[in-house]
N, C-alpha and C. Protein backbone atom coordinates (compact mmCIF):
# COMPACT_ATOMS: atom_id res chain seq x y z
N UNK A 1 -2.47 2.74 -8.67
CA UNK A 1 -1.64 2.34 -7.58
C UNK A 1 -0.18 2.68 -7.84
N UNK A 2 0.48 1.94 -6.97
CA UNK A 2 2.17 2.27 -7.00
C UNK A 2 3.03 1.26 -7.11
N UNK A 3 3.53 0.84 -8.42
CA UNK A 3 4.33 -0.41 -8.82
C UNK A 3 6.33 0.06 -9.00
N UNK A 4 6.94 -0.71 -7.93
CA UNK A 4 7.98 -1.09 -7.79
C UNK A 4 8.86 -1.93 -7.95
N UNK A 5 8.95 -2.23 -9.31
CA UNK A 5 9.94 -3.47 -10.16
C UNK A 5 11.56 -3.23 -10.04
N UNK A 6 11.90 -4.00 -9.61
CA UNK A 6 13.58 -3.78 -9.39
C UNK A 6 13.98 -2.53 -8.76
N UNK A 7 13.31 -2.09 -8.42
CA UNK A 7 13.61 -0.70 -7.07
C UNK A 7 13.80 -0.74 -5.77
N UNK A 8 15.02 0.21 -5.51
CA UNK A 8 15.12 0.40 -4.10
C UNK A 8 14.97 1.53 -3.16
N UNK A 9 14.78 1.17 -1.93
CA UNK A 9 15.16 2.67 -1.29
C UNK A 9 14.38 4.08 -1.35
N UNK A 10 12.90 3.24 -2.09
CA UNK A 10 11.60 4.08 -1.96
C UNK A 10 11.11 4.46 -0.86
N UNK A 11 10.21 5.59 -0.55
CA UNK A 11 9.57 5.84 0.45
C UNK A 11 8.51 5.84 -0.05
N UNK A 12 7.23 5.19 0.59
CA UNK A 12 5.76 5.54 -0.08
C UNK A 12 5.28 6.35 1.85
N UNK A 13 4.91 7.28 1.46
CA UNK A 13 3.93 7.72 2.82
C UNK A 13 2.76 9.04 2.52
N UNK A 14 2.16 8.81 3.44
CA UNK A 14 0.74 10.29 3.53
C UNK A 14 0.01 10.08 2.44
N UNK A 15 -0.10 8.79 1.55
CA UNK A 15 -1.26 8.75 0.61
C UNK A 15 -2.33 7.86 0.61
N UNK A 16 -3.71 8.42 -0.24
CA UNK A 16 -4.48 7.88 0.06
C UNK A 16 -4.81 7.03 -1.32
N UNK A 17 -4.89 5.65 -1.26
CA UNK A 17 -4.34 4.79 -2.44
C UNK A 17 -5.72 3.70 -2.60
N UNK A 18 -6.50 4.35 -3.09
CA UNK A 18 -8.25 3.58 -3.24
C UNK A 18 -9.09 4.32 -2.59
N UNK A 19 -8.70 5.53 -2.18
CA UNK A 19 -9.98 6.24 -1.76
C UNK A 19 -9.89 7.81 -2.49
N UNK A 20 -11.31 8.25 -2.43
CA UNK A 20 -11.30 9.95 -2.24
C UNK A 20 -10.45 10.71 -1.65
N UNK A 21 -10.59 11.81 -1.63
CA UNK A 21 -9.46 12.73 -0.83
C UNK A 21 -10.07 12.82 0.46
N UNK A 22 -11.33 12.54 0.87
CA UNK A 22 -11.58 12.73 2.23
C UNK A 22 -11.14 11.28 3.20
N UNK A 23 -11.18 10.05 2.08
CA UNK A 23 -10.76 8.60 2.68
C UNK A 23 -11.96 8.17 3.34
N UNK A 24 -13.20 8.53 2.93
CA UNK A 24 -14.07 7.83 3.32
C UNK A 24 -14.93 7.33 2.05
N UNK A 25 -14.91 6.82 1.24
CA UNK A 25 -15.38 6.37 -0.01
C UNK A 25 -14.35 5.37 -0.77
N UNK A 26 -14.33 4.59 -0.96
CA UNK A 26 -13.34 3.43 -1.71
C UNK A 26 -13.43 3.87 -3.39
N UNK A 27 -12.77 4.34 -4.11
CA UNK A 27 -12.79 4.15 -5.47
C UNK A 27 -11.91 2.97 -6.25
N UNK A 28 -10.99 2.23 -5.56
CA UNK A 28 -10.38 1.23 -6.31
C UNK A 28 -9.79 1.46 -7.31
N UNK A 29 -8.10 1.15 -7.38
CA UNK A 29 -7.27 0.70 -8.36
C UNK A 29 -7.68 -0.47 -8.79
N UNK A 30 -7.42 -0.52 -10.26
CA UNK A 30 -7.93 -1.67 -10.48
C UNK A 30 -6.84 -3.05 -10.57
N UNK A 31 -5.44 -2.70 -10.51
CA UNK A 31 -4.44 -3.55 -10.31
C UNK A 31 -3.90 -3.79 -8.88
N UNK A 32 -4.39 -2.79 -8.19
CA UNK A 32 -4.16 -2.82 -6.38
C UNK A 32 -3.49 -1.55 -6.26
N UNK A 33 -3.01 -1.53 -4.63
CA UNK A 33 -2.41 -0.16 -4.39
C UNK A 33 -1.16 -0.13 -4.61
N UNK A 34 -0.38 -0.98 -4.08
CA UNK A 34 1.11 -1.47 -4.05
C UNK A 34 1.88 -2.82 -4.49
N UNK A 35 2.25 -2.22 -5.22
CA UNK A 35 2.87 -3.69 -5.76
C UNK A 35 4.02 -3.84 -6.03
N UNK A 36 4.80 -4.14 -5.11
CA UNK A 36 6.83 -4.83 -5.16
C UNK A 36 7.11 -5.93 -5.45
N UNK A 37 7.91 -5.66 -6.41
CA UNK A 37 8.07 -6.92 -7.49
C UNK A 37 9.88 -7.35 -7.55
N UNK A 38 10.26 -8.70 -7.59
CA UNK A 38 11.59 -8.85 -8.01
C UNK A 38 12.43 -8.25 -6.79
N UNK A 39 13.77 -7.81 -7.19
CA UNK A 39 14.39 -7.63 -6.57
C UNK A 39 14.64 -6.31 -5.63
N UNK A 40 13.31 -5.92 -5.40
CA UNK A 40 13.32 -4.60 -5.02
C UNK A 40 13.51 -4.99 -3.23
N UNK A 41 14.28 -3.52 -2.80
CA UNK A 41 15.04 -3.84 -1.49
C UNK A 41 15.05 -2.31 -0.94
N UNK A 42 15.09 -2.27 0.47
CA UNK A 42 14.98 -1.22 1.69
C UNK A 42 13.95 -0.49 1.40
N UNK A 43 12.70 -0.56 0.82
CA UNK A 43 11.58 0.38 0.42
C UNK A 43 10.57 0.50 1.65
N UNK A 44 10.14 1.29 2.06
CA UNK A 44 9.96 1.95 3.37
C UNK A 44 8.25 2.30 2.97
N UNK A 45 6.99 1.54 3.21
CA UNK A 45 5.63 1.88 2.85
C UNK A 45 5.44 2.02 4.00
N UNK A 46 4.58 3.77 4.24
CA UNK A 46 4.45 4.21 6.09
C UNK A 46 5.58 4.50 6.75
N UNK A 47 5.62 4.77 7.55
CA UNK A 47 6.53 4.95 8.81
C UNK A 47 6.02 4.91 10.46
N UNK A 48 6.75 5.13 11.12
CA UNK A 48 6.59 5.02 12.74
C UNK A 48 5.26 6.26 12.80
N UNK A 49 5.72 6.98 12.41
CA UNK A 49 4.87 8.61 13.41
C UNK A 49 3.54 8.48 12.52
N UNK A 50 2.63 8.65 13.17
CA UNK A 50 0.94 8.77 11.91
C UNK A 50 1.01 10.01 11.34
N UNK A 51 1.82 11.00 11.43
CA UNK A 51 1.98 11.52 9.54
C UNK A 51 2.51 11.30 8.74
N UNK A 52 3.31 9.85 9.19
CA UNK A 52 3.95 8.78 7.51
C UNK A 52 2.49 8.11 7.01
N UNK A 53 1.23 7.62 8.06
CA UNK A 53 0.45 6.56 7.35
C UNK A 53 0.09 6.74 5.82
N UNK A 54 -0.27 5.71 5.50
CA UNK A 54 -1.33 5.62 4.01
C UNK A 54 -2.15 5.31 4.55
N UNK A 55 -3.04 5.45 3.34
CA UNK A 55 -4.62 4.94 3.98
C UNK A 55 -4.58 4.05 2.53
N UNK A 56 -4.53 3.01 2.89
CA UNK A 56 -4.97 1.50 1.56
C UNK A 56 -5.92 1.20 1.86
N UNK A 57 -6.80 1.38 1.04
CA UNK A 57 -8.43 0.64 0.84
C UNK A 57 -9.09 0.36 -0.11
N UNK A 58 -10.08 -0.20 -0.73
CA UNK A 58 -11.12 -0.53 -1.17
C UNK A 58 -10.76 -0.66 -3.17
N UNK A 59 -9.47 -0.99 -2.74
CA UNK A 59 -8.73 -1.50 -4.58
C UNK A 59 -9.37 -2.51 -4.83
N UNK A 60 -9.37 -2.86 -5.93
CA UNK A 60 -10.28 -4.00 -6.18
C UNK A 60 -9.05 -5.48 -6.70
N UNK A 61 -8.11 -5.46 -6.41
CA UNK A 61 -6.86 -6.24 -6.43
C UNK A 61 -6.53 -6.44 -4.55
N UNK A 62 -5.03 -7.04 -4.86
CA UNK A 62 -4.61 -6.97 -3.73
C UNK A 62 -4.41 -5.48 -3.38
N UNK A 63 -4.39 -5.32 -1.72
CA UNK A 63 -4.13 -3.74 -1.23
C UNK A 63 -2.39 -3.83 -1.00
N UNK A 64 -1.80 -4.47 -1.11
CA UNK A 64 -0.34 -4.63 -0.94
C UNK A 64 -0.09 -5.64 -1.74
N UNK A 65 1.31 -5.71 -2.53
CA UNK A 65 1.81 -7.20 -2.70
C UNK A 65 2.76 -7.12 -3.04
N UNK A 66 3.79 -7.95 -2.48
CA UNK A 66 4.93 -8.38 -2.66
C UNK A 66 5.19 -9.68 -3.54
N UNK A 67 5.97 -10.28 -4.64
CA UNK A 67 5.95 -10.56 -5.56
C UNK A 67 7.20 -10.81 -5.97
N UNK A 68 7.45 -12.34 -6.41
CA UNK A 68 8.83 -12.71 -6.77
C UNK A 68 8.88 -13.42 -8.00
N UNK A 69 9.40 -12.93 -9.26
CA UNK A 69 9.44 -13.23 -10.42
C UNK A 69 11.32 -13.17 -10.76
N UNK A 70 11.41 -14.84 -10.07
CA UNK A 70 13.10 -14.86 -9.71
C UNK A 70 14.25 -14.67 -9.19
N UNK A 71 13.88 -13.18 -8.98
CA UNK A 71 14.62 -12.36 -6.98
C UNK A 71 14.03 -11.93 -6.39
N UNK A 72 13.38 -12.53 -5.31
CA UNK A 72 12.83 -12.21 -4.57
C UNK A 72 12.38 -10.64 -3.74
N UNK A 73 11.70 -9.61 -3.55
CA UNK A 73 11.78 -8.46 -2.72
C UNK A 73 12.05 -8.50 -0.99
N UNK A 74 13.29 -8.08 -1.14
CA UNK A 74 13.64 -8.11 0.78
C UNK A 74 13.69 -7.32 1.27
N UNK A 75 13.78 -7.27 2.72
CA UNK A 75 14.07 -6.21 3.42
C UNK A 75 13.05 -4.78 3.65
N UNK A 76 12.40 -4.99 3.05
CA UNK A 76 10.66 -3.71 2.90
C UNK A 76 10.30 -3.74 3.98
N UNK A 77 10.05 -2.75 4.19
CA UNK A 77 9.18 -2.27 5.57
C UNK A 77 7.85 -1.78 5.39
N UNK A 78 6.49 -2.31 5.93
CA UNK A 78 5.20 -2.14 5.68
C UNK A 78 4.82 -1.33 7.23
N UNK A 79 4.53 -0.04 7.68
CA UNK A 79 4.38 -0.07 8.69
C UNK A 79 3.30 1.37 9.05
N UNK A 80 2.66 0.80 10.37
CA UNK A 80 1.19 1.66 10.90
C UNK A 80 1.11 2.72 9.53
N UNK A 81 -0.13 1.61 8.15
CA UNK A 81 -0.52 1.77 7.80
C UNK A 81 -1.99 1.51 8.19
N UNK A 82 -3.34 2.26 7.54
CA UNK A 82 -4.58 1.49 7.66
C UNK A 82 -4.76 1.10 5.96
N UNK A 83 -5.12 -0.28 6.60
CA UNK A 83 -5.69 -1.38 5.55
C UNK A 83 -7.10 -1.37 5.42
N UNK A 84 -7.44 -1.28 4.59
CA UNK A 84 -8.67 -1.79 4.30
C UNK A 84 -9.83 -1.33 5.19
N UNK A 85 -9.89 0.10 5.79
CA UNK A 85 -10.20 0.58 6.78
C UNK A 85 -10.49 1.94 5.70
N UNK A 86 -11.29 3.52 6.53
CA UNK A 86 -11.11 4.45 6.60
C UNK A 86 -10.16 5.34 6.69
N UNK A 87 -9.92 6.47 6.81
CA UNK A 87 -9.31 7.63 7.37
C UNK A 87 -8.70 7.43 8.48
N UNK A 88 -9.89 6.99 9.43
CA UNK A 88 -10.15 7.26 10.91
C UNK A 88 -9.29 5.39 11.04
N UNK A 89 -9.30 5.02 10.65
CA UNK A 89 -9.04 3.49 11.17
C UNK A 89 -9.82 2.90 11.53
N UNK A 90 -11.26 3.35 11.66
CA UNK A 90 -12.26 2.40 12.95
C UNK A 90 -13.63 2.21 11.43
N UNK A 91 -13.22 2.27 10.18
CA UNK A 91 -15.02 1.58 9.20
C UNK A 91 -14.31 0.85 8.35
N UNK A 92 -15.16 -0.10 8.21
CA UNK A 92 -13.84 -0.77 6.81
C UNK A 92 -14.40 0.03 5.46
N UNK A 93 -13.38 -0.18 4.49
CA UNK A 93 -13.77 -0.01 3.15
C UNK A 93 -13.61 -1.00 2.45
N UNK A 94 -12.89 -2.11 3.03
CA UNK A 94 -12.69 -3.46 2.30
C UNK A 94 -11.46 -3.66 1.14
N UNK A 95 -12.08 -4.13 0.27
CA UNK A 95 -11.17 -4.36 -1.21
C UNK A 95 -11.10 -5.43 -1.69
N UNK A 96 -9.64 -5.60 -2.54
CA UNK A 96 -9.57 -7.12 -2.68
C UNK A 96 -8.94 -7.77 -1.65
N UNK A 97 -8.07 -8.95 -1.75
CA UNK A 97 -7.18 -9.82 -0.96
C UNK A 97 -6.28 -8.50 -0.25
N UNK A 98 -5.78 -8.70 0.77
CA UNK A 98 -4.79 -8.26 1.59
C UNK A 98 -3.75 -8.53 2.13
């Protein structure tokens, strides 16, 4: 997965974060896909247009998490990603917590 401790001003987009390269098979991180921690701020996971999405699925952790170990993470933007879904958006692949 993709861990963000005291970082800012990341972009995460167009990846496929627990699956195959086709995004129809779940292989699972085993710590999750995303994980923002502390004081991390303006980090941008996805975007508006669907060639920013990710495809988060079938990790065997959380598929996102945000996480405060004393300063809190603000201001992040999570957006038209598919969760816990396919490629396509329409099969699940599941995972852990979400």
């Amino acid at each position: 997965g993709i861990h963000i401790p005291n970082s800012s001003n990341n972009t995460i987009q167009c990846n496929f974060l627990g699956t195959d390269a086709s995004g129809t098979t779940a292989l699972g991180n085993g710590l999750g896909a995303v994980y923002i921690q502390q004081a991390s701020t303006n980090n941008l996971i996805g975007g508006a247009l669907d060639s920013q999405r990710n495809l988060i699925s079938g990790n065997t952790n959380n598929q996102i998490s945000l996480t405060n170990f004393g300063s809190a993470p603000n201001n992040n933007t999570i957006q038209n990603n598919y969760i816990g879904t396919d490629v396509t958006g329409t099969e699940a692949l599941g995972g852990g917590a979400s």
